[in-house]
N, C-alpha and C. Protein backbone atom coordinates (compact mmCIF):
# COMPACT_ATOMS: atom_id res chain seq x y z
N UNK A 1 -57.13 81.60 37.06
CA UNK A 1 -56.32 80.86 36.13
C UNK A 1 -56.82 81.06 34.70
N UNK A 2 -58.38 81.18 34.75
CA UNK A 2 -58.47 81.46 33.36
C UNK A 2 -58.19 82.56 32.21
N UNK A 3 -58.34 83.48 33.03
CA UNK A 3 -57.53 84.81 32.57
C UNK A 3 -55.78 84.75 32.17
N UNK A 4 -55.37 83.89 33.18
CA UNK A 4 -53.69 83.86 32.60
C UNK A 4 -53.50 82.76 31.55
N UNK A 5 -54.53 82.20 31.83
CA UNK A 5 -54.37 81.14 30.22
C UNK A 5 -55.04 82.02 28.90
N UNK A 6 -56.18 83.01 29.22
CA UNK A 6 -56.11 83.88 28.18
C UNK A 6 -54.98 84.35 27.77
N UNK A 7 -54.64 85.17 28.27
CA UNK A 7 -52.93 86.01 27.87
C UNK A 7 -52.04 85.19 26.96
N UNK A 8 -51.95 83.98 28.21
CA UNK A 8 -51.07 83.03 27.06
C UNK A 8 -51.51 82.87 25.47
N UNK A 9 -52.86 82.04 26.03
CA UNK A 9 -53.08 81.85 24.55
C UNK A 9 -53.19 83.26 23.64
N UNK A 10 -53.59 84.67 23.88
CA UNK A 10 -52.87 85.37 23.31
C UNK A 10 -51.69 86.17 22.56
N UNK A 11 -50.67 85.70 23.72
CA UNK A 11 -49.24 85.88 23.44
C UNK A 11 -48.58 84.50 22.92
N UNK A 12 -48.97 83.87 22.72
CA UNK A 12 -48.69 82.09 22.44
C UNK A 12 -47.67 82.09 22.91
N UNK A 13 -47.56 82.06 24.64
CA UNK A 13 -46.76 82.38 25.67
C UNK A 13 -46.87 80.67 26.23
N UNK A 14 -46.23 80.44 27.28
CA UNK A 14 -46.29 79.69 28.21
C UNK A 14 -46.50 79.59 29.58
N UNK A 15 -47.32 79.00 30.29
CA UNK A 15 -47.89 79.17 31.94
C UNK A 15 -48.08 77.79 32.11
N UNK A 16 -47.62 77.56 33.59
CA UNK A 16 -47.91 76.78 34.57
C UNK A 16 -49.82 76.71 34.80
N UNK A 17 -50.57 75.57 34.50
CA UNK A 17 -51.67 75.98 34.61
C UNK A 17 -52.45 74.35 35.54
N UNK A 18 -53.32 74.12 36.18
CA UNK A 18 -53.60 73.17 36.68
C UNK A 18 -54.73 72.28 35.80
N UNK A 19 -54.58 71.03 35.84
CA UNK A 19 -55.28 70.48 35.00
C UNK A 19 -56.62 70.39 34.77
N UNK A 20 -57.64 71.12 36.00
CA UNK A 20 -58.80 70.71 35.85
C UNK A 20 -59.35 72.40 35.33
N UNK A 21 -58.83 72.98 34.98
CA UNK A 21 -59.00 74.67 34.27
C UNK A 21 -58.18 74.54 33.14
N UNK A 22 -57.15 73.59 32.67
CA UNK A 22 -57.19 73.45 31.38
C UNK A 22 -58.04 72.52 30.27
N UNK A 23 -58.33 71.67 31.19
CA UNK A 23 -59.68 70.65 30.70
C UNK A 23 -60.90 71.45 30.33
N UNK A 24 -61.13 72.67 31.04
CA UNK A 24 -62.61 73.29 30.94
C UNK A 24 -62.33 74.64 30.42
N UNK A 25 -61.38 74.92 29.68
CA UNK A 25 -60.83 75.86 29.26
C UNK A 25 -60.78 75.86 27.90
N UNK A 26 -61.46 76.50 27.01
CA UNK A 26 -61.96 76.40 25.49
C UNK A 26 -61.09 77.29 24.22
N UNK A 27 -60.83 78.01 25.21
CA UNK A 27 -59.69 79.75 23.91
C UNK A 27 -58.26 79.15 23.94
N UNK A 28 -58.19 77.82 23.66
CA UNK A 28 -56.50 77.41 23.76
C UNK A 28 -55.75 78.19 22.52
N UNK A 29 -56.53 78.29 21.33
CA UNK A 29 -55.16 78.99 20.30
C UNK A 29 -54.64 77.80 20.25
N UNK A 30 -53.62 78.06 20.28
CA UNK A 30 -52.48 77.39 19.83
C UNK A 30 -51.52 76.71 20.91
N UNK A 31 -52.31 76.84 22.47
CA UNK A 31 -51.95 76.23 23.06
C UNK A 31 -51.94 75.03 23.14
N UNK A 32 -50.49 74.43 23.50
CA UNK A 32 -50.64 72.76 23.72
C UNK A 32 -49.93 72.22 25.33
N UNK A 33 -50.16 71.71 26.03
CA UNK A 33 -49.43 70.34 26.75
C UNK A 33 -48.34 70.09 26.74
N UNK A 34 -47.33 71.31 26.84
CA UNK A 34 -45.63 70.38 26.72
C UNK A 34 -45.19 69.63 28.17
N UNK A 35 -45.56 69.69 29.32
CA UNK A 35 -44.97 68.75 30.20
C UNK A 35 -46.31 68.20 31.11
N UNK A 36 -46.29 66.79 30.79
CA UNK A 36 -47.23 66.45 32.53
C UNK A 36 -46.91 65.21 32.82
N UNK A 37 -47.34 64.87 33.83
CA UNK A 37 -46.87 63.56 34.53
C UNK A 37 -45.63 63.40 35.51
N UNK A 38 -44.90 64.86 35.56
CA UNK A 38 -43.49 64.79 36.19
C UNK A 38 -43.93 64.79 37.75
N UNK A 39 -43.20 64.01 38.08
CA UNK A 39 -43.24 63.99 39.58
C UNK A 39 -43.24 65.52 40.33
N UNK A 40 -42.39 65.96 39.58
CA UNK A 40 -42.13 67.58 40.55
C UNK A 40 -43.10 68.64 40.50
N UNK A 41 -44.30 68.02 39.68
CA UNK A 41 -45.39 69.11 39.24
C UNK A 41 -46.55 68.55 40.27
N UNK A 42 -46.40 67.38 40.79
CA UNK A 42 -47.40 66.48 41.74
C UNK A 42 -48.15 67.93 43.11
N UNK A 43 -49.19 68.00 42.71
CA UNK A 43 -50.40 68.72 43.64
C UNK A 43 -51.15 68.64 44.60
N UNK A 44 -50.29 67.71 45.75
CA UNK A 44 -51.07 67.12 46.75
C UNK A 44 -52.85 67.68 47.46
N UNK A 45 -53.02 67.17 47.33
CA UNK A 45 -54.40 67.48 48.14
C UNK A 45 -54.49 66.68 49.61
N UNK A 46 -55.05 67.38 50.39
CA UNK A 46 -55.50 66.56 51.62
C UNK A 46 -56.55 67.06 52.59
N UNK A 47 -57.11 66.42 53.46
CA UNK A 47 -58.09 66.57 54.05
C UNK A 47 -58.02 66.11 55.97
N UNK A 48 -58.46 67.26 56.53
CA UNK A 48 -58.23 66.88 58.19
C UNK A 48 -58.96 67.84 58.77
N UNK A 49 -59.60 67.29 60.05
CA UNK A 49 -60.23 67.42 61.20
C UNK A 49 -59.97 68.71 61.27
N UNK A 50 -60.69 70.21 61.62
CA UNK A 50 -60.58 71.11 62.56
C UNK A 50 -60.41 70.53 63.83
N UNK A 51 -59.50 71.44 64.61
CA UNK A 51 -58.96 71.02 65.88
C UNK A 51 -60.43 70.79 67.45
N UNK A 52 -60.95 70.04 67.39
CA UNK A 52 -62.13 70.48 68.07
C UNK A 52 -61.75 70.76 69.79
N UNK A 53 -60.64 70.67 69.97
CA UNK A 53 -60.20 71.40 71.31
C UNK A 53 -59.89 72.70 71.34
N UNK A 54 -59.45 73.21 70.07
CA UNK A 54 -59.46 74.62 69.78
C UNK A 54 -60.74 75.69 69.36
N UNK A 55 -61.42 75.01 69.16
CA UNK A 55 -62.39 75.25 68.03
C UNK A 55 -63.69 74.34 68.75
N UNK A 56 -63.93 74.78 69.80
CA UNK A 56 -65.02 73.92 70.37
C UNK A 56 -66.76 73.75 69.36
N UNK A 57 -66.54 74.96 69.06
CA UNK A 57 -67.96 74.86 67.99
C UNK A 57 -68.24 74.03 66.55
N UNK A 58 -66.90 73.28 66.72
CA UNK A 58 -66.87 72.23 65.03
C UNK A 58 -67.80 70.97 65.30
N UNK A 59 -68.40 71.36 63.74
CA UNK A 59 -69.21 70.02 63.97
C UNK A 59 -68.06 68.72 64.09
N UNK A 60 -67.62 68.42 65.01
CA UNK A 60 -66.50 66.91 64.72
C UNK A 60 -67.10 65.68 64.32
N UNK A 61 -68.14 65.24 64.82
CA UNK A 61 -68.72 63.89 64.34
C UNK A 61 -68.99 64.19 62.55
N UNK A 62 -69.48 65.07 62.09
CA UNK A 62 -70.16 65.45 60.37
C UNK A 62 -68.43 66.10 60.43
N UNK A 63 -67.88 65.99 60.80
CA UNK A 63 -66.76 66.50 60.04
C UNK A 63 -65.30 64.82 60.03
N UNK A 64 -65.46 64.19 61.01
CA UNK A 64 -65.06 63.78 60.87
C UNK A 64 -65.95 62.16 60.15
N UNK A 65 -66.79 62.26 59.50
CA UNK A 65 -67.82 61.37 58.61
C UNK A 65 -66.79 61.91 57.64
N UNK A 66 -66.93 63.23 56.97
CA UNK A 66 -66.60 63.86 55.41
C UNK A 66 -64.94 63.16 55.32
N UNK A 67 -63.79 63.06 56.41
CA UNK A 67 -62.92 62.66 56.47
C UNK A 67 -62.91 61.42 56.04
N UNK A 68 -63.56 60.47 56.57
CA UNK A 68 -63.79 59.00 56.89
C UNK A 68 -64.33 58.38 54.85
N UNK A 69 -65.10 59.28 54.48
CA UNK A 69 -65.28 59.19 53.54
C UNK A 69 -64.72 59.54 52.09
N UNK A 70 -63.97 60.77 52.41
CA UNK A 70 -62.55 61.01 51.32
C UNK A 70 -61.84 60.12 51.30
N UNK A 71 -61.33 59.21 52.14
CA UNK A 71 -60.36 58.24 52.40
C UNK A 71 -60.90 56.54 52.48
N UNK A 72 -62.00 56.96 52.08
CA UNK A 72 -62.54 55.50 51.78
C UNK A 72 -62.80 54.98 50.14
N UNK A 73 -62.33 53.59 50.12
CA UNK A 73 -62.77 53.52 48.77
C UNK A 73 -64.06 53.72 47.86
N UNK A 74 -64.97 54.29 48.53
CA UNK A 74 -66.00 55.03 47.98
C UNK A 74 -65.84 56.11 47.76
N UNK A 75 -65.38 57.28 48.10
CA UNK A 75 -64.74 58.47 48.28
C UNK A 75 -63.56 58.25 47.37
N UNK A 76 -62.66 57.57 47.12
CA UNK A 76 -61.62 57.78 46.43
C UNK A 76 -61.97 57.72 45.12
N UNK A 77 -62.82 56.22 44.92
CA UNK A 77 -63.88 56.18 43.33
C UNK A 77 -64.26 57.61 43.17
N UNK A 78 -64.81 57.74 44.05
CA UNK A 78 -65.81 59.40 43.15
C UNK A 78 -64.84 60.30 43.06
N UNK A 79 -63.69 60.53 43.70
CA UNK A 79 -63.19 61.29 43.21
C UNK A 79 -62.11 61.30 41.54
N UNK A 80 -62.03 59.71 41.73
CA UNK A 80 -61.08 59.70 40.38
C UNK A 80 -62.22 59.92 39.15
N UNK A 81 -63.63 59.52 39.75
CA UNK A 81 -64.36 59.53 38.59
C UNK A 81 -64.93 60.93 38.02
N UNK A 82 -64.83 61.66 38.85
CA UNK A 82 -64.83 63.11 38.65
C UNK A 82 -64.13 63.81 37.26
N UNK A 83 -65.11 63.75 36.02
CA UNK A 83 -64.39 64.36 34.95
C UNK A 83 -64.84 65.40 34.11
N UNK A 84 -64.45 65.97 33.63
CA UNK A 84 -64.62 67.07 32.56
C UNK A 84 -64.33 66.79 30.96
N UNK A 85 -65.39 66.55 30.20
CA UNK A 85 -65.30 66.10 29.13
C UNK A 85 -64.83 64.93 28.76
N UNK A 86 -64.49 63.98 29.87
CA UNK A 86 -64.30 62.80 29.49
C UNK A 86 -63.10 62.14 30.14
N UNK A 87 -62.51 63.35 30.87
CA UNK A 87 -60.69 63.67 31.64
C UNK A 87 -61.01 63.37 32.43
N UNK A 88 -60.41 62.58 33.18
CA UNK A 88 -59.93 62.48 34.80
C UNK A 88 -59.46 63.63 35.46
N UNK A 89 -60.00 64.53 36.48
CA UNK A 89 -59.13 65.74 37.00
C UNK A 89 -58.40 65.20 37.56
N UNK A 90 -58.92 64.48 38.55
CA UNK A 90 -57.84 64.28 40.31
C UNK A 90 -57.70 62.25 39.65
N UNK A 91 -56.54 62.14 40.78
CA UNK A 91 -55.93 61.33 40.68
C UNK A 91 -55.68 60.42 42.47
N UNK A 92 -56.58 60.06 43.08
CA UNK A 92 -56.68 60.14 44.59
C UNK A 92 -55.69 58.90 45.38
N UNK A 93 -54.85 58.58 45.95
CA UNK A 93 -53.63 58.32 46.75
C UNK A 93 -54.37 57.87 48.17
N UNK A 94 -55.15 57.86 48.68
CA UNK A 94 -55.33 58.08 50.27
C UNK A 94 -55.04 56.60 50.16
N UNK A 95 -53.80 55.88 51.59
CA UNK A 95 -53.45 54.52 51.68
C UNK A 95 -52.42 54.30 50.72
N UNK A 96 -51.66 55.40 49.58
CA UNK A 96 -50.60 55.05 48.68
C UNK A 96 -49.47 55.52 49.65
N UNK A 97 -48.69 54.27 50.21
CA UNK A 97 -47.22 54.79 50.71
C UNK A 97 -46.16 55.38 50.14
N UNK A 98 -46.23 56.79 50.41
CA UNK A 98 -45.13 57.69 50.10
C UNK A 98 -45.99 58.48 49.52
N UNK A 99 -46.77 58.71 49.33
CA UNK A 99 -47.42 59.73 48.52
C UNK A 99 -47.72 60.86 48.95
């Protein structure tokens, strides 16, 4: 991504770029922020179990801890608190209906 945000900001072009590589991304030019917050740009993330009936060699208990803990409100804190210069990257949902 950082390379195509070079270009842009070279060509003082426009790109689709994700927020936590434009936060840490320094050669903006003259780049700016024309759309965020739209629902239709929303980047789900999620997290699940390797199949351990398929996959007999998964650690499942340490794998399903790392689960247990993304989705806990300790896990969700650290992740919103997760920032770059002062930004919020992620935005974490686990328990938001419809999300």
């Amino acid at each position: 991504m950082g390379p195509a945000l070079n270009t842009a900001a070279a060509m003082n072009g426009y790109i689709l770029a994700d927020r936590g590589t434009w936060i840490s991304f320094k050669n903006r030019g003259e780049l700016a922020v024309a759309v965020q917050g739209d629902k239709r740009l929303f980047n789900q993330y999620g997290v699940m179990l390797v199949n351990p009936f398929k996959h007999p060699n998964v650690k499942k208990d340490l794998g399903q801890a790392f689960v247990d803990w993304v989705i806990s409100p300790e896990g969700q804190r650290a992740i919103a608190g997760h920032k770059i210069g002062g930004e919020q990257l992620f935005f974490p949902n686990a328990g938001t209906p419809g999300a």
